[in-house]
C-alpha atoms as a PDB file:
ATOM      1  CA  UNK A   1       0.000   0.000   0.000  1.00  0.00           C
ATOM      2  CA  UNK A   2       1.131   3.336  -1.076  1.00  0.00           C
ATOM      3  CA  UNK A   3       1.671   6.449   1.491  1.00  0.00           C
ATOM      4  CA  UNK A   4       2.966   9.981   1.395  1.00  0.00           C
ATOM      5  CA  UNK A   5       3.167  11.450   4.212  1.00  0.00           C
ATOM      6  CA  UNK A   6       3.804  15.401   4.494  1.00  0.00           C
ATOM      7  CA  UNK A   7       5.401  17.290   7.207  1.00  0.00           C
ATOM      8  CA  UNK A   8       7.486  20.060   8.253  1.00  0.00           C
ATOM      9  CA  UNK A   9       5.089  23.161   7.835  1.00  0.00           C
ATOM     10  CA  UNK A  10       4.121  25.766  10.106  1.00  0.00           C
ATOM     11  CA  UNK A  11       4.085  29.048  10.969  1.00  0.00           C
ATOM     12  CA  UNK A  12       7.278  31.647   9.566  1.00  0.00           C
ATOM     13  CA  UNK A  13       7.505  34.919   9.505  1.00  0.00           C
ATOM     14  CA  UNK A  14       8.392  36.696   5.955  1.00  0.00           C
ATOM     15  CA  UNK A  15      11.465  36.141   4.215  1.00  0.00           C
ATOM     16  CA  UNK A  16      11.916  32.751   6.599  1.00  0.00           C
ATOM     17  CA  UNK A  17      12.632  29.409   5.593  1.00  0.00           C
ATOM     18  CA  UNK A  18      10.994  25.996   5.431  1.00  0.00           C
ATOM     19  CA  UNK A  19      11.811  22.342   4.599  1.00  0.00           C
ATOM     20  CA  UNK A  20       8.758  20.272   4.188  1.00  0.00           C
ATOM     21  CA  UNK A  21       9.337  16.858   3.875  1.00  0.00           C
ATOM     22  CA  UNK A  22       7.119  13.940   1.900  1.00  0.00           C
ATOM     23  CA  UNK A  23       7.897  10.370   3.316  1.00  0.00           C
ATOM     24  CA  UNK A  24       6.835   7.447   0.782  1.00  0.00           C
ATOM     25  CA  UNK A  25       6.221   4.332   1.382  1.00  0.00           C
ATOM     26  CA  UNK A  26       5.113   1.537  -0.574  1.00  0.00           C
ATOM     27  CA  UNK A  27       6.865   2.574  -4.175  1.00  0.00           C
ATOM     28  CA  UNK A  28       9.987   3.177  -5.382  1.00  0.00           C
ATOM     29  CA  UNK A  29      11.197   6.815  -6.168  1.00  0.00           C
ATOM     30  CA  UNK A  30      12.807   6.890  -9.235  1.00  0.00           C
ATOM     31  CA  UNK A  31       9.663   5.185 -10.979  1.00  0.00           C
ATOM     32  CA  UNK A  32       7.732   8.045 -10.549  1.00  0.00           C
ATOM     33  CA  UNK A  33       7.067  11.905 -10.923  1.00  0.00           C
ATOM     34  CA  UNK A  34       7.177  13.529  -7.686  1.00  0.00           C
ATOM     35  CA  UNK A  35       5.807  16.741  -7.066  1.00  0.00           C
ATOM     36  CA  UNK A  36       4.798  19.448  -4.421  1.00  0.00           C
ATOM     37  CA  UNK A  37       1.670  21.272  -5.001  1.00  0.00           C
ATOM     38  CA  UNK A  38      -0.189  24.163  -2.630  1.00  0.00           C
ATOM     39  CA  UNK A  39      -3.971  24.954  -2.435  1.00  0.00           C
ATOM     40  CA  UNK A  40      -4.199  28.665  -1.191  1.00  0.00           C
ATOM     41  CA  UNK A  41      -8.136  29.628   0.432  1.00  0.00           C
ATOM     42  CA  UNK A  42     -10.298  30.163  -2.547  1.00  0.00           C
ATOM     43  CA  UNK A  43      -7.816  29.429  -4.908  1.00  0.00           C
ATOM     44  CA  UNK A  44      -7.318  25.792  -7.139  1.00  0.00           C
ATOM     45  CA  UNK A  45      -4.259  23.322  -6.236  1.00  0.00           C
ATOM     46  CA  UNK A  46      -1.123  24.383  -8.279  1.00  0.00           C
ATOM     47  CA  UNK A  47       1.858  22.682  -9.195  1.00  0.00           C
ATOM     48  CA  UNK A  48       4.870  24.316  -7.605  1.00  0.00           C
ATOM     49  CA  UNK A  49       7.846  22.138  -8.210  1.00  0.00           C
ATOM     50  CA  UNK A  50       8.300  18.979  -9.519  1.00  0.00           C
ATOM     51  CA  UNK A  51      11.553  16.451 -10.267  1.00  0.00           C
ATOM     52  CA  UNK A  52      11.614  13.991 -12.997  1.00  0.00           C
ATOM     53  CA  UNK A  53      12.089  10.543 -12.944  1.00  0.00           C
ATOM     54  CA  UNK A  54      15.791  10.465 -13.252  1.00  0.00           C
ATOM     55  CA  UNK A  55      15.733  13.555 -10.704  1.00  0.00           C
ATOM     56  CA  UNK A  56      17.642  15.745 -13.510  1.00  0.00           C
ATOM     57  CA  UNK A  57      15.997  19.381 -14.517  1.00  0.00           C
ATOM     58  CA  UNK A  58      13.436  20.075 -11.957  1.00  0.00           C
ATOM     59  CA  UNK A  59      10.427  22.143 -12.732  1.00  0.00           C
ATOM     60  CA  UNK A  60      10.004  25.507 -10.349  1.00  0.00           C
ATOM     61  CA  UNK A  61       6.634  27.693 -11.187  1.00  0.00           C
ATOM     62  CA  UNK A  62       7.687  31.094 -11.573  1.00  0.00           C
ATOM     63  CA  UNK A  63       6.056  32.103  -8.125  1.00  0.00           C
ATOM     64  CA  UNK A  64       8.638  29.858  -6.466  1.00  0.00           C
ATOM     65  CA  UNK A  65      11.677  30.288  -8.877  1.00  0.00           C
ATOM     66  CA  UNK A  66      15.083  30.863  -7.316  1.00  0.00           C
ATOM     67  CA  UNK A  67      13.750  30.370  -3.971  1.00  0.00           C
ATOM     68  CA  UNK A  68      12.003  26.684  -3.307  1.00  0.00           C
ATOM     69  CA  UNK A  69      14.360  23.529  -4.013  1.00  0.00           C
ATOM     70  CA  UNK A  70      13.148  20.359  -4.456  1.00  0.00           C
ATOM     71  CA  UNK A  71      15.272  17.444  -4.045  1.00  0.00           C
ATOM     72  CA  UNK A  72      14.590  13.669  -2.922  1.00  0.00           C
ATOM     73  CA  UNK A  73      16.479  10.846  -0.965  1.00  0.00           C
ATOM     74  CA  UNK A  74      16.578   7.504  -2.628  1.00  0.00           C
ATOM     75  CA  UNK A  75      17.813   6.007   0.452  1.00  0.00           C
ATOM     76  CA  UNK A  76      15.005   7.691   2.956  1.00  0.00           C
ATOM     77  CA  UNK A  77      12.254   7.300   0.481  1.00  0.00           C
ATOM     78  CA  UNK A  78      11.787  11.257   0.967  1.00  0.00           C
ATOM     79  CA  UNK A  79      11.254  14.050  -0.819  1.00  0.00           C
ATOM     80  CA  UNK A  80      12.047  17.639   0.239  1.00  0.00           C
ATOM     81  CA  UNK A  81      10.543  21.243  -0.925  1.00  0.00           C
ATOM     82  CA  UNK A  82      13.117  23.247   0.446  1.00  0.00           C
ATOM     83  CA  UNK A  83      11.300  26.904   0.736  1.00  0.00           C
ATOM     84  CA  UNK A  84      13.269  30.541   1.882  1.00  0.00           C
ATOM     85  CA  UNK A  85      12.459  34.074   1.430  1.00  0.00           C
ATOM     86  CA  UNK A  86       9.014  32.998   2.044  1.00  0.00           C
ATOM     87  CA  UNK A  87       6.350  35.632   0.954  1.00  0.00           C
ATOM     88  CA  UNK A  88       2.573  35.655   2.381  1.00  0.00           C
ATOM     89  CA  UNK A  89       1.887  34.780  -0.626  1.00  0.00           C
ATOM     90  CA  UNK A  90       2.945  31.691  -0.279  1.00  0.00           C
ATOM     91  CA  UNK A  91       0.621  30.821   2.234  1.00  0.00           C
ATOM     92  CA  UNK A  92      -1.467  27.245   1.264  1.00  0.00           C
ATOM     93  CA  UNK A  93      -1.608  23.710   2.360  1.00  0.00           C
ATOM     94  CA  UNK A  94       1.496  22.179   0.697  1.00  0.00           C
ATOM     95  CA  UNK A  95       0.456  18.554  -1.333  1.00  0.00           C
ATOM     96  CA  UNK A  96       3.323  15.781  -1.841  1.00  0.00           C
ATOM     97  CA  UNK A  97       2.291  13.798  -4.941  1.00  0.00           C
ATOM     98  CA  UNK A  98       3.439  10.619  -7.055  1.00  0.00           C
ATOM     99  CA  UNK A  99       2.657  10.289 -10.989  1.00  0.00           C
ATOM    100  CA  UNK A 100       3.164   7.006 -12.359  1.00  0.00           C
ATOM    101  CA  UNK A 101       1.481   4.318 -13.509  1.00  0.00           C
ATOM    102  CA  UNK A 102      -1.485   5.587 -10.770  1.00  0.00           C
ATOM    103  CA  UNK A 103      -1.184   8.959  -8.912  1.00  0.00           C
ATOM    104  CA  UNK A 104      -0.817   9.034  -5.373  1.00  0.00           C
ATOM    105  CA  UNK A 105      -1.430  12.644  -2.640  1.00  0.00           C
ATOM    106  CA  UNK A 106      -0.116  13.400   0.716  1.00  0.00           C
ATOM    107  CA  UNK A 107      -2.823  14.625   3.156  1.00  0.00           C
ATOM    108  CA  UNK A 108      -1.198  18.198   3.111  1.00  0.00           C
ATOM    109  CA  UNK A 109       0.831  20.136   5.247  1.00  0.00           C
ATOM    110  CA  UNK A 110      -0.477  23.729   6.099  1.00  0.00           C
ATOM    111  CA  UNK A 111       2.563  26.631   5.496  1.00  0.00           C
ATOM    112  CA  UNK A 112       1.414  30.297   6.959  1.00  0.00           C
ATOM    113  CA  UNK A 113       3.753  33.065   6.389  1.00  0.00           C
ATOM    114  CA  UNK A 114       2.999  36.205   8.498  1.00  0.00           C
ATOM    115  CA  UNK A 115       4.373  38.099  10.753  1.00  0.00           C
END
């Protein structure tokens, strides 16, 4: 059975840092598209960065360009959305998902940047 499990949000003030984590169970990394998405209030789900299969030339949304990093850990069976500079903008419950032959979700991780 497949899992993704998000963590690592919270509360940061503007211009702070965040690394959320996603840890997956129950597939193997490199078979599969993983991404990070964010729902803001009112707004639809958005993709925000996502990393190929053989983890080369990541895809950033220009919102997030230059200042989220996505990366994953074979080993761990985790991926990261490393996040600085933070703006409130950025504020939204923060999706892990898997593409592959079916498409797996986290349950989200809520990210608030205010001061």
């Amino acid at each position: 059975q497949v899992h993704l499990v998000e963590s690592g949000g919270g509360l940061v003030q503007p211009e702070g840092s965040l690394r959320l984590s996603c840890a997956v169970s129950g597939l193997t990394l490199t078979d599969y598209i993983l991404g990070w998405h964010r729902q803001a209030p009112g707004k639809e789900r958005e993709l925000v960065a996502s990393l190929s299969k053989s983890g080369k030339s990541p895809f950033y949304a220009d919102s997030v360009k230059g200042r989220f990093t996505i990366s994953r850990d074979e080993d761990s069976k985790t991926v990261y959305l490393q996040m600085s500079a933070l703006k409130a903008e950025d504020t939204a419950v923060y999706y892990c998902k898997a593409t592959g032959w079916s498409v797996y979700w986290g349950q989200g991780t809520q990210v608030t940047v205010a001061s």
